[in-house]
N, C-alpha and C. Protein backbone atom coordinates (compact mmCIF):
# COMPACT_ATOMS: atom_id res chain seq x y z
N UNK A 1 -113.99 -90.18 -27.67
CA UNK A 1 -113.37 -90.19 -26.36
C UNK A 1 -111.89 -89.80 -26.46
N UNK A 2 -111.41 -90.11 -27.83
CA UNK A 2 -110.06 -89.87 -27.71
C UNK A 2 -109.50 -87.91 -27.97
N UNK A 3 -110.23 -87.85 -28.45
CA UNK A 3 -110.41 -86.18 -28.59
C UNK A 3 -110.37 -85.72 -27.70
N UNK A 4 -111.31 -86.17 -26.79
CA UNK A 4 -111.91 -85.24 -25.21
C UNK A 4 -110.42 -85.55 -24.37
N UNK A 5 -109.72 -86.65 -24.70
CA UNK A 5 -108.32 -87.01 -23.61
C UNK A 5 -107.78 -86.05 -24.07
N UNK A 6 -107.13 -85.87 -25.93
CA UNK A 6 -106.24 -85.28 -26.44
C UNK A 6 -106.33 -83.83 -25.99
N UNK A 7 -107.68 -83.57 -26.08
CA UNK A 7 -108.15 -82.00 -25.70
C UNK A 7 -107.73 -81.66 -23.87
N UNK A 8 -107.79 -82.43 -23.00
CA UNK A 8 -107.78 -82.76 -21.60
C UNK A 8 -105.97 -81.91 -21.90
N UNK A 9 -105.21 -82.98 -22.04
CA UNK A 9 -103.77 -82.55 -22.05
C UNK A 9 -103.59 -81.16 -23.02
N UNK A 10 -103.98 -80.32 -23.96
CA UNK A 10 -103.98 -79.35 -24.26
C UNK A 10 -104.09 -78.30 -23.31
N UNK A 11 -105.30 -78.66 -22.66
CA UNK A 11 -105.91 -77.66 -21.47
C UNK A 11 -105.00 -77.99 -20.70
N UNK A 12 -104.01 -78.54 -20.03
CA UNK A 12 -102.96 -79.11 -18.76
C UNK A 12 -102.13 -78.09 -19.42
N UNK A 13 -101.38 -78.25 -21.21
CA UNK A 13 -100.24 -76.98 -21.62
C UNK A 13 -100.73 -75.58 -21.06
N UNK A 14 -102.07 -75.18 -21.29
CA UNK A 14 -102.18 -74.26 -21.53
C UNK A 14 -102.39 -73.15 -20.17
N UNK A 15 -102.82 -74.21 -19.09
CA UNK A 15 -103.10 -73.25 -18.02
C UNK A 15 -101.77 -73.52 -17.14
N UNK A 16 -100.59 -74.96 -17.71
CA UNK A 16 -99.47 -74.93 -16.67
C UNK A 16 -98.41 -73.86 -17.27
N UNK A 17 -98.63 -73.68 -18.68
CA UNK A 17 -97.87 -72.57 -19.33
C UNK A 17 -98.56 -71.49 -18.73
N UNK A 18 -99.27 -71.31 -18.83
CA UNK A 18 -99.92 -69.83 -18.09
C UNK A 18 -99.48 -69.33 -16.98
N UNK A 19 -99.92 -70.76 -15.74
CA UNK A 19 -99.10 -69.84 -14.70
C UNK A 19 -97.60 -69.97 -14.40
N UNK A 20 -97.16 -70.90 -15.53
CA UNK A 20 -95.62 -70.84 -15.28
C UNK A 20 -95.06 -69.15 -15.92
N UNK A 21 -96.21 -68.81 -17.05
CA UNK A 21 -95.43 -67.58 -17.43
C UNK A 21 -96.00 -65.98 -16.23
N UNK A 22 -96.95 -66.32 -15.96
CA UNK A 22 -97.51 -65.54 -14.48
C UNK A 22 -96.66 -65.41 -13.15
N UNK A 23 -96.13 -66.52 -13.03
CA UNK A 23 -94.97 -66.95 -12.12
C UNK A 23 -93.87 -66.37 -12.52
N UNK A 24 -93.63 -66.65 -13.79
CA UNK A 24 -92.19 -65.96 -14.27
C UNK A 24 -91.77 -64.44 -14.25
N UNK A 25 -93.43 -63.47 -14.52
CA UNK A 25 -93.44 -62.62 -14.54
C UNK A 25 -93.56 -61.69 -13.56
N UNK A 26 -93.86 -62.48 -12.54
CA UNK A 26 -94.51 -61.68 -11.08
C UNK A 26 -93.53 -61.47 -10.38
N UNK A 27 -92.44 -63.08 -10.40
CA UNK A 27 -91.22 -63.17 -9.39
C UNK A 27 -90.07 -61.41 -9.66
N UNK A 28 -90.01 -61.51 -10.49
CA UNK A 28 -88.80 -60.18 -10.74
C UNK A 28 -89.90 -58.78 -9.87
N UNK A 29 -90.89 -58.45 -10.62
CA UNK A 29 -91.47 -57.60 -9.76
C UNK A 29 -91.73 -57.79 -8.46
N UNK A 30 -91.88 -58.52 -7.41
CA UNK A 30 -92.10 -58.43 -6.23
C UNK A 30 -90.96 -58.16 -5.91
N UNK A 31 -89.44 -58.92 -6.16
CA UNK A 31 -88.11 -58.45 -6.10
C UNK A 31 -87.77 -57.21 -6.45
N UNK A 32 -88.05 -56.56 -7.17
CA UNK A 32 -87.85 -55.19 -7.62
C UNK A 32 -88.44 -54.48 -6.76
N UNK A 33 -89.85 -54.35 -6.20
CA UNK A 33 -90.33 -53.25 -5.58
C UNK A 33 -90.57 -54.09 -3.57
N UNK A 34 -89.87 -54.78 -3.84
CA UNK A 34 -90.14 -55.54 -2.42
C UNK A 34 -91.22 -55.38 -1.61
N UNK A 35 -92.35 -55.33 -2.11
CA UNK A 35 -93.45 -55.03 -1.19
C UNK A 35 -93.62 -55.54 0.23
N UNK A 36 -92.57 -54.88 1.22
CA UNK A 36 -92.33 -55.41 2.66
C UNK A 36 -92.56 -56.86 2.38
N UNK A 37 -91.67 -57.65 1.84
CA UNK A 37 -91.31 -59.09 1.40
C UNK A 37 -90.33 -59.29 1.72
N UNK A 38 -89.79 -60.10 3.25
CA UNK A 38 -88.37 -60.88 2.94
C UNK A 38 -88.42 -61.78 1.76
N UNK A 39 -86.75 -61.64 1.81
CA UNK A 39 -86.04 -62.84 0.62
C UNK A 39 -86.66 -64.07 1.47
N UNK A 40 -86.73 -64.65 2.36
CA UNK A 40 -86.31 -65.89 3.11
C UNK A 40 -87.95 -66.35 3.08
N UNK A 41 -88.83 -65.54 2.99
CA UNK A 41 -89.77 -65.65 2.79
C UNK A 41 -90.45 -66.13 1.25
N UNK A 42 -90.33 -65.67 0.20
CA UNK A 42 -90.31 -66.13 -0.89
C UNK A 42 -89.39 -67.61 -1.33
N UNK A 43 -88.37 -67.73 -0.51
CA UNK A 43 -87.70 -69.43 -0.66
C UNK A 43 -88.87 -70.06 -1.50
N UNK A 44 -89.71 -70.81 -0.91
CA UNK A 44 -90.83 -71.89 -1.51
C UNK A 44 -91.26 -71.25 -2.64
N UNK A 45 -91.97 -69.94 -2.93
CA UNK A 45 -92.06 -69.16 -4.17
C UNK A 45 -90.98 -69.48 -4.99
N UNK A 46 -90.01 -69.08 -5.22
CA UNK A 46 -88.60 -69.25 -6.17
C UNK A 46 -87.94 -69.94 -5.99
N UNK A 47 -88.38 -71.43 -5.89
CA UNK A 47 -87.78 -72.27 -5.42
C UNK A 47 -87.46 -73.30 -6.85
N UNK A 48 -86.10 -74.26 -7.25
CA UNK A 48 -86.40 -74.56 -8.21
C UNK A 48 -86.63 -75.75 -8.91
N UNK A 49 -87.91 -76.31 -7.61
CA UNK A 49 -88.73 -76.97 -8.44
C UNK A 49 -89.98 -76.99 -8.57
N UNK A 50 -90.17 -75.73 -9.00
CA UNK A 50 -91.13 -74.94 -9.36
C UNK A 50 -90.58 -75.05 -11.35
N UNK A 51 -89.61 -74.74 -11.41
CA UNK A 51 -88.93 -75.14 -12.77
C UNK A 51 -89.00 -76.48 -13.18
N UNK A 52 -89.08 -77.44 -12.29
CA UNK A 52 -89.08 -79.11 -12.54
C UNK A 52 -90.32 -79.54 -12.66
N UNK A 53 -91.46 -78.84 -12.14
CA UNK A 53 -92.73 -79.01 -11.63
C UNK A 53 -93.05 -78.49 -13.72
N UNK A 54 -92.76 -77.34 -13.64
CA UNK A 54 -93.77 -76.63 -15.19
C UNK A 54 -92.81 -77.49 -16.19
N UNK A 55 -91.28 -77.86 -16.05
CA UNK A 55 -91.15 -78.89 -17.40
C UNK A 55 -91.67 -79.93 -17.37
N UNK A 56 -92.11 -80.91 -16.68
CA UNK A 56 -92.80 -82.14 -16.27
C UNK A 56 -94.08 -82.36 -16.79
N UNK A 57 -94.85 -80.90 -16.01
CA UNK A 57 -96.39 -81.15 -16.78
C UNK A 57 -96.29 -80.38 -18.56
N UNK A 58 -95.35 -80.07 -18.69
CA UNK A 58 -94.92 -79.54 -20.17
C UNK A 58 -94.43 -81.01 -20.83
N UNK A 59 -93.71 -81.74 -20.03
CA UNK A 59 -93.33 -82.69 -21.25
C UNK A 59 -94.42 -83.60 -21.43
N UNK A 60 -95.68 -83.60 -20.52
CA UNK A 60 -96.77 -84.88 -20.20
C UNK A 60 -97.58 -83.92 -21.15
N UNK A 61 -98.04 -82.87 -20.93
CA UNK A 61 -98.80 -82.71 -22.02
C UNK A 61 -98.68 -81.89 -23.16
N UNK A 62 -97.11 -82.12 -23.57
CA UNK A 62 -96.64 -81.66 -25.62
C UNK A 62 -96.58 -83.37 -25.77
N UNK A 63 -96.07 -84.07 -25.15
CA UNK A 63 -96.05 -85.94 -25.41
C UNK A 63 -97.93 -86.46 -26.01
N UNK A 64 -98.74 -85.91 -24.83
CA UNK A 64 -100.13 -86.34 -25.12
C UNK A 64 -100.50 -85.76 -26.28
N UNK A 65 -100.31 -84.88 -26.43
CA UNK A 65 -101.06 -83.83 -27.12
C UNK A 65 -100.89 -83.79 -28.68
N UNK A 66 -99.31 -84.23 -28.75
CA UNK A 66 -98.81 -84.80 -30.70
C UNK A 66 -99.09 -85.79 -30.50
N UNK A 67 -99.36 -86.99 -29.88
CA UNK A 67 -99.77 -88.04 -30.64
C UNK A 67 -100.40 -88.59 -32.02
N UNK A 68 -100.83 -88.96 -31.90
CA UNK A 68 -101.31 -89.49 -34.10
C UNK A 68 -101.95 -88.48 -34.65
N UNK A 69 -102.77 -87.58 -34.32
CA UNK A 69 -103.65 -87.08 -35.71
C UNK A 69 -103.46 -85.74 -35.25
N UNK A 70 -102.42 -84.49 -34.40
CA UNK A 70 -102.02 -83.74 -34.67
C UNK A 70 -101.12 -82.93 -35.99
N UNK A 71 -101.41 -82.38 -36.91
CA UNK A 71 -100.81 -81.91 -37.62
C UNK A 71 -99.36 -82.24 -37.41
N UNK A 72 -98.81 -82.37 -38.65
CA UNK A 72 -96.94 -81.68 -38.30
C UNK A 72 -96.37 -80.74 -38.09
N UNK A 73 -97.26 -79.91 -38.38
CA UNK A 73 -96.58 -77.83 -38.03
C UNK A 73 -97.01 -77.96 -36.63
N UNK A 74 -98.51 -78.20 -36.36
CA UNK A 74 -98.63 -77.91 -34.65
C UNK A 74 -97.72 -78.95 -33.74
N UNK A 75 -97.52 -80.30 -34.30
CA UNK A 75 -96.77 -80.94 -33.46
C UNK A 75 -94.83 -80.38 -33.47
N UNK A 76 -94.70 -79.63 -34.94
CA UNK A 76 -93.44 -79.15 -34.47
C UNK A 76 -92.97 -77.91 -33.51
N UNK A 77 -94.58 -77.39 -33.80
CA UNK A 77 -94.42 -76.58 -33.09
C UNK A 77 -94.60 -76.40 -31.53
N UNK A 78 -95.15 -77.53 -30.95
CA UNK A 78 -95.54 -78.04 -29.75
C UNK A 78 -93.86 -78.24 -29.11
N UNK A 79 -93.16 -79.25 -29.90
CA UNK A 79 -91.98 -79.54 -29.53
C UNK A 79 -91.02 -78.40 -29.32
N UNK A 80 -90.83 -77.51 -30.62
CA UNK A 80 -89.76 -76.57 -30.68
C UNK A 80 -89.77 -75.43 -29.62
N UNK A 81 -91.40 -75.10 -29.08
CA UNK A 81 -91.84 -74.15 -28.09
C UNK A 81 -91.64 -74.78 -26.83
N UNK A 82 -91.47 -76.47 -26.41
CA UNK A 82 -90.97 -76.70 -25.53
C UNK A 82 -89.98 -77.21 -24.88
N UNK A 83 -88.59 -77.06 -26.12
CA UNK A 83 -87.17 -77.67 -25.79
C UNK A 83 -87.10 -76.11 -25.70
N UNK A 84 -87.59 -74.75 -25.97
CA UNK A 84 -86.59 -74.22 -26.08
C UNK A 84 -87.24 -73.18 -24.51
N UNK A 85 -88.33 -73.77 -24.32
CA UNK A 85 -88.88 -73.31 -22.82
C UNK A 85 -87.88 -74.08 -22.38
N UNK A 86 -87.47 -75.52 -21.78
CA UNK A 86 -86.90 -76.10 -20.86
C UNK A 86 -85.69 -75.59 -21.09
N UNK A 87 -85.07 -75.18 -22.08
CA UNK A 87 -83.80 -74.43 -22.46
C UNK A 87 -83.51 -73.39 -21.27
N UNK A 88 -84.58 -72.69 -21.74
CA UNK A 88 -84.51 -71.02 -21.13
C UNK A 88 -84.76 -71.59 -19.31
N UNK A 89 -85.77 -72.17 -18.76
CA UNK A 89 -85.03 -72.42 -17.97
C UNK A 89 -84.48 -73.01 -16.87
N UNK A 90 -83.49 -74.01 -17.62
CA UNK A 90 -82.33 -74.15 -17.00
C UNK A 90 -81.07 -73.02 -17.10
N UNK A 91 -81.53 -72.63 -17.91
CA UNK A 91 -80.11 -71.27 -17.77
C UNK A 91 -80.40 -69.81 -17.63
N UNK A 92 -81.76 -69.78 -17.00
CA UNK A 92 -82.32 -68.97 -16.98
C UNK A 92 -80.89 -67.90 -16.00
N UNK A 93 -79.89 -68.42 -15.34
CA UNK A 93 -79.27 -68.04 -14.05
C UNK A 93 -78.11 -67.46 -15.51
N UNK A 94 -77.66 -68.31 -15.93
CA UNK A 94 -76.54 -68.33 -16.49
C UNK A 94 -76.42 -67.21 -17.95
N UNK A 95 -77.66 -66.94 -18.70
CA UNK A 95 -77.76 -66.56 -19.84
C UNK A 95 -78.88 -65.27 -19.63
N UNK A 96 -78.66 -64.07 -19.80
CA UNK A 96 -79.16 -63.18 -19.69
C UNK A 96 -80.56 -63.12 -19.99
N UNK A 97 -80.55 -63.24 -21.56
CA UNK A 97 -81.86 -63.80 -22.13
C UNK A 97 -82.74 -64.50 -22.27
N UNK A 98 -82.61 -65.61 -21.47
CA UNK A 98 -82.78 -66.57 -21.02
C UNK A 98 -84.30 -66.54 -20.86
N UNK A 99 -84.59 -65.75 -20.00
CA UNK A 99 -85.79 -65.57 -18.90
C UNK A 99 -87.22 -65.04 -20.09
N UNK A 100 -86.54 -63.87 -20.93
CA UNK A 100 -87.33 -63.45 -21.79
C UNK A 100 -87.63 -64.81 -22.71
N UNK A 101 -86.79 -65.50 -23.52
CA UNK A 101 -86.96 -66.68 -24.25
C UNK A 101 -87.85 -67.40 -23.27
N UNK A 102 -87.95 -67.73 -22.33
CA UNK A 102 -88.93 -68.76 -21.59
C UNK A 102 -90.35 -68.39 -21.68
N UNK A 103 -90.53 -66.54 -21.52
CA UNK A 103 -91.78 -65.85 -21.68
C UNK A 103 -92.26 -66.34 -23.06
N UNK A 104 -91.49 -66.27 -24.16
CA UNK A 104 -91.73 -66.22 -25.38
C UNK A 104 -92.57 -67.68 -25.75
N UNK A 105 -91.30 -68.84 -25.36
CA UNK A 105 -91.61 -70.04 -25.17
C UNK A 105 -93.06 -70.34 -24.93
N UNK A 106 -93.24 -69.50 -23.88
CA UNK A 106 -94.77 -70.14 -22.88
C UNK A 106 -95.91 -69.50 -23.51
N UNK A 107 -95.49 -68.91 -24.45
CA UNK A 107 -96.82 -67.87 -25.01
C UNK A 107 -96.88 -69.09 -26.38
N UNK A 108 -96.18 -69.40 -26.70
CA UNK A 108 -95.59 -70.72 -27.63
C UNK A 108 -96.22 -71.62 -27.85
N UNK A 109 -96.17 -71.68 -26.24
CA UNK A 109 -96.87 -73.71 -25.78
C UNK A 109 -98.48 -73.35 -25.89
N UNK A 110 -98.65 -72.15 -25.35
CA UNK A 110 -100.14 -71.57 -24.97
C UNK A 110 -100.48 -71.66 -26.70
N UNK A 111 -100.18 -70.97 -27.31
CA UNK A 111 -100.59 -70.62 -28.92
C UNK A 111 -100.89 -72.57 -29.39
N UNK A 112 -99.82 -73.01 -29.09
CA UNK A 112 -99.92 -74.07 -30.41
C UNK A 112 -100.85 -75.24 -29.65
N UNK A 113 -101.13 -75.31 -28.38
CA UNK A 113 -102.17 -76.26 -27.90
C UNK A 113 -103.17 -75.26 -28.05
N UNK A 114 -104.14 -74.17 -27.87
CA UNK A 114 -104.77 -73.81 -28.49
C UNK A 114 -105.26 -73.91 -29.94
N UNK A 115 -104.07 -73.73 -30.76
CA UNK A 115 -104.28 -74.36 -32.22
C UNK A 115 -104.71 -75.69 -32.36
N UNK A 116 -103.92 -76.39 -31.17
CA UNK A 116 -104.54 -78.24 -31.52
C UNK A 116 -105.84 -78.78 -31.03
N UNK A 117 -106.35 -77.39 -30.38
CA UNK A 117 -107.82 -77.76 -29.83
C UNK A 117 -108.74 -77.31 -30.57
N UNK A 118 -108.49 -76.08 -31.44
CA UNK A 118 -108.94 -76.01 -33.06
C UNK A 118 -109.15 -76.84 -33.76
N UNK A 119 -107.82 -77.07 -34.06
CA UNK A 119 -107.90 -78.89 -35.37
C UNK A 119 -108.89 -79.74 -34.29
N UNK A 120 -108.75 -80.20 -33.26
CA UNK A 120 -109.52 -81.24 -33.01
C UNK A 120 -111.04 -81.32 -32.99
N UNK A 121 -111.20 -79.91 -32.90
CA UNK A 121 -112.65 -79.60 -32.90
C UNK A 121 -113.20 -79.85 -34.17
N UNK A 122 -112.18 -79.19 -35.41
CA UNK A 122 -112.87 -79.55 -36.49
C UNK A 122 -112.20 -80.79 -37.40
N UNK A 123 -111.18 -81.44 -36.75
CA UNK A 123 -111.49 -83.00 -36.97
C UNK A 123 -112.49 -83.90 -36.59
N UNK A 124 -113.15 -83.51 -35.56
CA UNK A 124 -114.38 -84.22 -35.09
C UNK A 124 -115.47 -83.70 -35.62
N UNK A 125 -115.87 -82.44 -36.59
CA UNK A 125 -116.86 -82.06 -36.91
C UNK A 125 -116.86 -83.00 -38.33
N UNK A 126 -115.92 -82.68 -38.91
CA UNK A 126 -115.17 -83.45 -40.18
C UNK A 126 -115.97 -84.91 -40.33
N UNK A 127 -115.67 -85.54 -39.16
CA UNK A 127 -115.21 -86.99 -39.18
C UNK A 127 -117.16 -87.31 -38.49
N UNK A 128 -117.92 -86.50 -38.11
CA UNK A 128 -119.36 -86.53 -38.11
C UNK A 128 -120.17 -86.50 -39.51
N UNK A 129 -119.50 -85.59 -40.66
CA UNK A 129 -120.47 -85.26 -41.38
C UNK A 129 -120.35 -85.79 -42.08
């Protein structure tokens, strides 16, 4: 049972990283080619807690997800892919690069909870035979 939770919050990284990086990627293009889109209209779209919303379910499930029998590379890597997402952005405004580092980040969070749903699969095959 504890697998199927640990695995639960993996799947929460992986599809809130997803569309946080879908989101990230879409917003500049609709701005760029304005597809008969007011600004005033997109408000709630680019709004920023939409940023508060994807670090939140990012910190609930990299917290669930290292708990006890995650590796130490995937759990550092769980962490390091998501201080340096919440990094990117908060300064996403302020730091040029910013925005790209957050893409990077989220492909990050996606990779290494994927990896921890690996190990868990075959910690539980392990721990059957």
């Amino acid at each position: 049972m504890e697998n199927l939770r640990k695995n639960t919050f993996d799947y929460v990284g992986i599809v809130s990283s997803g569309i946080c990086l879908i989101h990230c990627m879409l917003m500049p293009i609709i701005l760029l080619f304005k597809w008969e889109v007011q600004l005033e209209s997109l408000g709630f779209a680019h709004h920023p807690s939409w940023d508060y919303l994807f670090i939140g379910l990012g910190l609930i499930a990299v917290w669930m997800s290292s708990h006890k029998h995650t590796p130490k590379g995937i759990r550092i890597g769980l962490w390091v892919a998501y201080l340096v997402f919440v990094w990117a952005l908060l300064y996403e405004d302020q730091v040029w690069f910013a925005q790209y580092l957050g893409w990077i980040a989220s492909l990050g969070l996606i990779t290494t909870h994927y990896f921890n749903i690996k190990f868990c699969k075959k910690c539980q095959t392990e721990n059957y035979q």
